[in-house]
C-alpha atoms as a PDB file:
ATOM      1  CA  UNK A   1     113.116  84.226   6.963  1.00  0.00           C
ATOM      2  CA  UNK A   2     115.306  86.485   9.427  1.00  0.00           C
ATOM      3  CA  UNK A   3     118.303  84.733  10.740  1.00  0.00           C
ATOM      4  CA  UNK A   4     117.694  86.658  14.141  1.00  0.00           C
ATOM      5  CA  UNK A   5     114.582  87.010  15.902  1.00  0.00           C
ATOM      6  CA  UNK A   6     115.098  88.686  19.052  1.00  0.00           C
ATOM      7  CA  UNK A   7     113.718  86.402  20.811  1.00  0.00           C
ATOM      8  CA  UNK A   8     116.498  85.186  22.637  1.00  0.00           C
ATOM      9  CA  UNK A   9     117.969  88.806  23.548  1.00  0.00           C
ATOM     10  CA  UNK A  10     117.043  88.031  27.375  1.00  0.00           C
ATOM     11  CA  UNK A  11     118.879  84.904  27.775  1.00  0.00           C
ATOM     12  CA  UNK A  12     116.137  82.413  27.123  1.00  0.00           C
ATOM     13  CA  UNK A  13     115.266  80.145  24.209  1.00  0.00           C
ATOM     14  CA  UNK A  14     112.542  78.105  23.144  1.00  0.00           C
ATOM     15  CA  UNK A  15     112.634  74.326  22.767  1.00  0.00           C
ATOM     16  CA  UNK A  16     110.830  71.908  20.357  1.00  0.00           C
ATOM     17  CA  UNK A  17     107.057  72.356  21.810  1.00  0.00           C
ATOM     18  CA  UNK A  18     107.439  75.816  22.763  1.00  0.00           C
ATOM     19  CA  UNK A  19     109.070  75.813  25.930  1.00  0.00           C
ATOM     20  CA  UNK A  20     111.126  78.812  26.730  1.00  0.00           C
ATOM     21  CA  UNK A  21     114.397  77.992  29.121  1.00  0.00           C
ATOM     22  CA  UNK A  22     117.357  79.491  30.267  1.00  0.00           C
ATOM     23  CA  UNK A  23     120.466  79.652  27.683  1.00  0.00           C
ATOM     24  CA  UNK A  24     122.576  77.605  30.547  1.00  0.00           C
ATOM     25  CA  UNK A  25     119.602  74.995  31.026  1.00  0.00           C
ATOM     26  CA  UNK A  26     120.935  71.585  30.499  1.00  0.00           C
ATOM     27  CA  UNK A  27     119.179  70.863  27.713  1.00  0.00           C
ATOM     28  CA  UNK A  28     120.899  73.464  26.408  1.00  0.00           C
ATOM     29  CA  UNK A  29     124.521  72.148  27.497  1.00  0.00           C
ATOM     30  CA  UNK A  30     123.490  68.598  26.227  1.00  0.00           C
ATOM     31  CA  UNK A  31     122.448  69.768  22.676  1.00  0.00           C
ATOM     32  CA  UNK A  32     124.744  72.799  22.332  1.00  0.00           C
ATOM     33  CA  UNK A  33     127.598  70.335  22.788  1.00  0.00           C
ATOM     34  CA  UNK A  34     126.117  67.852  20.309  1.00  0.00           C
ATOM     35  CA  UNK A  35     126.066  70.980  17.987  1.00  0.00           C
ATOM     36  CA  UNK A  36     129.938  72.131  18.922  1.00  0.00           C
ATOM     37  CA  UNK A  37     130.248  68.106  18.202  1.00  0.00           C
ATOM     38  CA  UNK A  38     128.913  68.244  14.832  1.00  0.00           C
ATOM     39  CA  UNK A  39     130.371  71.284  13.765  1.00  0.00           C
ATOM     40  CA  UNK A  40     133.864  69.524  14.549  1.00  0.00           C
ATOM     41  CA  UNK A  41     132.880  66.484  12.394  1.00  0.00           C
ATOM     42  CA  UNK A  42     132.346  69.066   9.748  1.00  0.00           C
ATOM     43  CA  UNK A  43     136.109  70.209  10.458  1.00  0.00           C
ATOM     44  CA  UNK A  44     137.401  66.966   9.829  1.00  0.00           C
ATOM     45  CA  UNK A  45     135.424  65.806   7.114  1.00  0.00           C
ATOM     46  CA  UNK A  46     137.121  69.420   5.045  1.00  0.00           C
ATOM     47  CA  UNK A  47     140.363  67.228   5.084  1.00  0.00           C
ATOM     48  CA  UNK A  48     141.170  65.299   1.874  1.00  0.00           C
ATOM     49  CA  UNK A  49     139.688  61.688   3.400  1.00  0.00           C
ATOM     50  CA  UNK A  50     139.221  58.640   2.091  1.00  0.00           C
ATOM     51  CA  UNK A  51     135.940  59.080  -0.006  1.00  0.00           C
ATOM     52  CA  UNK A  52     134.589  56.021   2.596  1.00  0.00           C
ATOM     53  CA  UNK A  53     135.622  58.173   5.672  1.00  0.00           C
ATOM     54  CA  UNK A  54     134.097  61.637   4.287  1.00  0.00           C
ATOM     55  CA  UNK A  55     130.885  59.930   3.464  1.00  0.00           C
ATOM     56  CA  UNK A  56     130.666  57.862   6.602  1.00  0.00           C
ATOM     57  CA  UNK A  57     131.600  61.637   8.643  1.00  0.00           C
ATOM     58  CA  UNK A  58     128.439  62.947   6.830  1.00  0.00           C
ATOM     59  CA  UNK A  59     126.049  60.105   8.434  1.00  0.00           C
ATOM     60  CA  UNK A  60     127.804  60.878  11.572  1.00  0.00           C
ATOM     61  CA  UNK A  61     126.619  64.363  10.735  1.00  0.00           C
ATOM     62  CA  UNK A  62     123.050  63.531  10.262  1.00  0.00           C
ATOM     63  CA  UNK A  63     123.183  61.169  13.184  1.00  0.00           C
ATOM     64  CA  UNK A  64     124.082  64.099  15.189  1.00  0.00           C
ATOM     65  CA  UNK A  65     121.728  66.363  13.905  1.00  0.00           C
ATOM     66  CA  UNK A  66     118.802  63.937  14.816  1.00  0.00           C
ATOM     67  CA  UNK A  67     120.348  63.826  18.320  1.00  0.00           C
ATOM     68  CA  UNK A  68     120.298  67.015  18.650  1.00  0.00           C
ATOM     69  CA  UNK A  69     116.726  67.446  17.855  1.00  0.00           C
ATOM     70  CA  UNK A  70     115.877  64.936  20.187  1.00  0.00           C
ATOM     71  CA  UNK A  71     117.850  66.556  23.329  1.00  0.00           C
ATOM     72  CA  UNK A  72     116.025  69.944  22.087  1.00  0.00           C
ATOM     73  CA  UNK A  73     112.386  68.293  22.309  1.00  0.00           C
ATOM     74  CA  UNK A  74     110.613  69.358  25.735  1.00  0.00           C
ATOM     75  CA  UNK A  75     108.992  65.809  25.926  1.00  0.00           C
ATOM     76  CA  UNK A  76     106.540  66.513  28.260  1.00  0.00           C
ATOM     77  CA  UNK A  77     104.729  69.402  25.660  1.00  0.00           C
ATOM     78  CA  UNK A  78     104.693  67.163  23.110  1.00  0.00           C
ATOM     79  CA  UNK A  79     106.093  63.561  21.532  1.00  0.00           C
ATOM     80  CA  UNK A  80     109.504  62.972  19.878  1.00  0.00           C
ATOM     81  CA  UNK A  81     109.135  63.734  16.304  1.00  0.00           C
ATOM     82  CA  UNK A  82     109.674  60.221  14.060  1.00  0.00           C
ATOM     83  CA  UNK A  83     112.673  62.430  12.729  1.00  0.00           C
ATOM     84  CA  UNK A  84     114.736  63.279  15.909  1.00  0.00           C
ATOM     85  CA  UNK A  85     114.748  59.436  16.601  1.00  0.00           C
ATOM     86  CA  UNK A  86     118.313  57.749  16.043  1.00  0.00           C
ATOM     87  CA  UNK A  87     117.742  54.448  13.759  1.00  0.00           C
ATOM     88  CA  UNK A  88     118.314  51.634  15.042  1.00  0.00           C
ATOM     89  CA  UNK A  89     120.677  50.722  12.669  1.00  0.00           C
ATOM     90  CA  UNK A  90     123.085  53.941  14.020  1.00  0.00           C
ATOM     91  CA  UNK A  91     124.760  52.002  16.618  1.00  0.00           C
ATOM     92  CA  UNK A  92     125.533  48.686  14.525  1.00  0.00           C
ATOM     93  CA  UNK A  93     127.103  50.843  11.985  1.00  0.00           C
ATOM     94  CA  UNK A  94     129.785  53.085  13.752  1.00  0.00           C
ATOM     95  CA  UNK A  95     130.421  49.715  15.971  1.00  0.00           C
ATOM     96  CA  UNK A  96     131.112  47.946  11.956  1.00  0.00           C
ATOM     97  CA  UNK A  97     133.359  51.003  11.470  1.00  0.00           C
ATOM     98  CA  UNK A  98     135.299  50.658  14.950  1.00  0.00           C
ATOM     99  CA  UNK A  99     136.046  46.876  14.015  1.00  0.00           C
ATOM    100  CA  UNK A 100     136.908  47.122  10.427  1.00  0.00           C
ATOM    101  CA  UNK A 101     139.465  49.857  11.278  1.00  0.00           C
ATOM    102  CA  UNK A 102     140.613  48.560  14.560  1.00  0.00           C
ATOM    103  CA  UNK A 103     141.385  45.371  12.720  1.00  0.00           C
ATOM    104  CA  UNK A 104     143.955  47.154  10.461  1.00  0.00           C
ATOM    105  CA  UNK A 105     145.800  48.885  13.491  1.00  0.00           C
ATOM    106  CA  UNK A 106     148.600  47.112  15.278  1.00  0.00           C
ATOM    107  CA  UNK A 107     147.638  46.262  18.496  1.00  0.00           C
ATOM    108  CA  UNK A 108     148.034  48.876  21.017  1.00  0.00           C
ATOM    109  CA  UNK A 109     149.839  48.060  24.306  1.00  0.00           C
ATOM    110  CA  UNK A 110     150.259  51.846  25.721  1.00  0.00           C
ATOM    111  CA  UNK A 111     148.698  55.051  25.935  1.00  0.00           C
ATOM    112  CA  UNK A 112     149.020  57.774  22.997  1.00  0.00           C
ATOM    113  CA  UNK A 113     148.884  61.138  23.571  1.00  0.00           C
ATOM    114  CA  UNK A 114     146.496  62.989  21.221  1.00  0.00           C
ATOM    115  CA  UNK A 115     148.086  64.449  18.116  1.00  0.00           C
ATOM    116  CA  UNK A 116     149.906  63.799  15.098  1.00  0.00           C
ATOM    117  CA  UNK A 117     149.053  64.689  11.373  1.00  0.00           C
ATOM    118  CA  UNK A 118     146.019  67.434  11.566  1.00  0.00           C
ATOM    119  CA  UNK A 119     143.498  65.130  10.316  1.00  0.00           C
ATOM    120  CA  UNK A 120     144.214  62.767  13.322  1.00  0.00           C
ATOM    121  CA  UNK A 121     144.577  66.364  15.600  1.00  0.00           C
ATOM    122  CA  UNK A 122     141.015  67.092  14.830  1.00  0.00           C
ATOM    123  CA  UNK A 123     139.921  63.151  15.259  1.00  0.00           C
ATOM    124  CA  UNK A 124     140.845  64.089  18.738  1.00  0.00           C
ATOM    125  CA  UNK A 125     139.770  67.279  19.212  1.00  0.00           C
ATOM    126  CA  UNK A 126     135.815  65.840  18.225  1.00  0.00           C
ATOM    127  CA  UNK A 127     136.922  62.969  20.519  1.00  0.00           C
ATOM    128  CA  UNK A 128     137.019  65.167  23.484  1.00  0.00           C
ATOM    129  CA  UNK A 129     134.222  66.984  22.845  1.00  0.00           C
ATOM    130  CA  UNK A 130     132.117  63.756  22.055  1.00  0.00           C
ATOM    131  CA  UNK A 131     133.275  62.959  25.809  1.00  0.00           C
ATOM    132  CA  UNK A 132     132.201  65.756  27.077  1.00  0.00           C
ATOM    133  CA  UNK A 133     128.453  65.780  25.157  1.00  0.00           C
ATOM    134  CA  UNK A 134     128.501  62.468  26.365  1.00  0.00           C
ATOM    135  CA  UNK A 135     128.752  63.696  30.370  1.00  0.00           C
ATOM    136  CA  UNK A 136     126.314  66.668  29.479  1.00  0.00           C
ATOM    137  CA  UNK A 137     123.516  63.915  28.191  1.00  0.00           C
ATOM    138  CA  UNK A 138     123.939  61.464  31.596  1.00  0.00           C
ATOM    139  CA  UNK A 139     123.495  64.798  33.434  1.00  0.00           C
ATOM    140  CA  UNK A 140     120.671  65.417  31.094  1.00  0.00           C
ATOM    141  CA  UNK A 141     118.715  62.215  31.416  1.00  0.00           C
ATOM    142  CA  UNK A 142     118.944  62.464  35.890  1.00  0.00           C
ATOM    143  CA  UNK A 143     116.071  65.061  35.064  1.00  0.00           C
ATOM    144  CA  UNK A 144     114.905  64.267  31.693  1.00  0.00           C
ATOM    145  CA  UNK A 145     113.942  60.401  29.931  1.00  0.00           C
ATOM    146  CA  UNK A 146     116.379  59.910  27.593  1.00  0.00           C
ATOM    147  CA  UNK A 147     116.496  57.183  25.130  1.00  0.00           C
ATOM    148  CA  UNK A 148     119.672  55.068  25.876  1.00  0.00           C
ATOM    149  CA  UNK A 149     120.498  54.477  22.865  1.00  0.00           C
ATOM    150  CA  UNK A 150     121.552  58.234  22.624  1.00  0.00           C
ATOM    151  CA  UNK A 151     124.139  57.712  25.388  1.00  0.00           C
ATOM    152  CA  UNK A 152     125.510  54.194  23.270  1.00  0.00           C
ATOM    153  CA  UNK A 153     126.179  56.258  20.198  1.00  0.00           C
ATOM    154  CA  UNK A 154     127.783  59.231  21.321  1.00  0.00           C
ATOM    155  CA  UNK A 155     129.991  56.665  23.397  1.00  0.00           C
ATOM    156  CA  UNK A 156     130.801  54.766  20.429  1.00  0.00           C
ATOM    157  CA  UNK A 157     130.863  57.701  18.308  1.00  0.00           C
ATOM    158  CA  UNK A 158     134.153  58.898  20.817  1.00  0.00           C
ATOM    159  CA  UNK A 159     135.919  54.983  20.414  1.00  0.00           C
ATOM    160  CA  UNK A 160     134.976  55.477  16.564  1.00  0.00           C
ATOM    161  CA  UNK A 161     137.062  58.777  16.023  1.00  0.00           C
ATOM    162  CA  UNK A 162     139.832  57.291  18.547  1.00  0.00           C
ATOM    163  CA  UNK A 163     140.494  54.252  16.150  1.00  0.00           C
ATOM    164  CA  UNK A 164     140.425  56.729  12.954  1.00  0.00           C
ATOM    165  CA  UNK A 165     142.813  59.137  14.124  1.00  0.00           C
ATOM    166  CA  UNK A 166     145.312  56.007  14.756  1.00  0.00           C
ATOM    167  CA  UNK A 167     144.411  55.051  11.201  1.00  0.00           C
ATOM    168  CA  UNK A 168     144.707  58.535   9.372  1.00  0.00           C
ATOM    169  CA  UNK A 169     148.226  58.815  11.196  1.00  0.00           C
ATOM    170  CA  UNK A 170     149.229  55.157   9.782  1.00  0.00           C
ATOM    171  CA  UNK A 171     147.819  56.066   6.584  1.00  0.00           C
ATOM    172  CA  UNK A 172     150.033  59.345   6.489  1.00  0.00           C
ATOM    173  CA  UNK A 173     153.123  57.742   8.078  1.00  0.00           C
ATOM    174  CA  UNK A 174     153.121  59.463  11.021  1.00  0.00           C
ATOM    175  CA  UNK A 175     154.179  57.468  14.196  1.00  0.00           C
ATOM    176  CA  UNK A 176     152.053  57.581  17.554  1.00  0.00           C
ATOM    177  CA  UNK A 177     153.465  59.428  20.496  1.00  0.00           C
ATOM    178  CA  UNK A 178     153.404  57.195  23.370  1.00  0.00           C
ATOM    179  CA  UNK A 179     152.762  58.058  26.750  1.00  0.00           C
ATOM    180  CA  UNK A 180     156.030  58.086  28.646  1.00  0.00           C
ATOM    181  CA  UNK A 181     155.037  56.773  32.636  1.00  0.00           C
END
């Protein structure tokens, strides 16, 4: 199989069910971002991680790759394959993660700015960009159906890698920069 195939030379690419759209459709911009996403998890999970963190990055991974499937499926050519459809079970276990490490933080009272060790740097960076695939899905689903429970995880998904860069700069010893009003 050729990794190029030409077919997008004229600014258009096909979707799941043969579609062909412009490169800045939304669709595009909704599952590109879930890909720039993903690719960012990958960047974080290269650090040396807790072997529970790395392996719980890697379902994120998947997760994300399922997601993206989904946003790339023109639903009205044919149905959502069983395999781009986020478990159920997704959104109960990155909320288990958010509690079990929020529970070993200190409380926070102020706002941090982003940063810190580079582990916690690149928690961030994915934190932004989840934000950001987040807005690109709601402006998705004003034309498109989209199953809600897309929107819940990538929200969660931000809040999860917002509590894990606070732990991986605890872990390191590396104190939080607070916001200065």
């Amino acid at each position: 199989m050729k990794i190029y195939t030409k077919t997008g030379d004229n600014g258009k690419t096909g979707l799941i069910g043969g579609t062909r759209v412009s490169k800045y459709d939304i669709r595009l911009e909704a599952y590109g971002t879930i890909d720039e996403l993903n690719s960012n998890i990958g960047f974080l999970a290269s650090f040396e991680l807790k072997p529970e963190t790395s392996e719980f990055l890697e379902t994120i991974q998947h997760n994300l790759f399922v997601i993206g499937s989904y946003l790339a499926t023109d639903n009205t050519k044919i149905a959502i394959n069983k395999e781009s459809v986020l478990s159920e079970n997704a959104i109960f276990l990155i909320e288990n993660q958010i509690d079990r490490i929020q529970a070993e933080l200190p409380e926070l009272r102020e706002f941090i700015l982003p940063g810190g060790n580079s582990e916690a740097g690149a928690c961030h960076i994915a934190r932004t960009i989840a934000r950001r695939a987040e807005r690109r899905i709601v402006e998705m689903s004003e034309v498109y159906m989209i199953d809600n429970q897309i929107l819940t995880y990538v929200n969660r998904l931000s809040d999860y890698l917002f509590v894990l860069s606070r732990q991986l700069n605890i872990e390191k010893g590396v104190k939080e920069i607070l916001w200065k009003k």
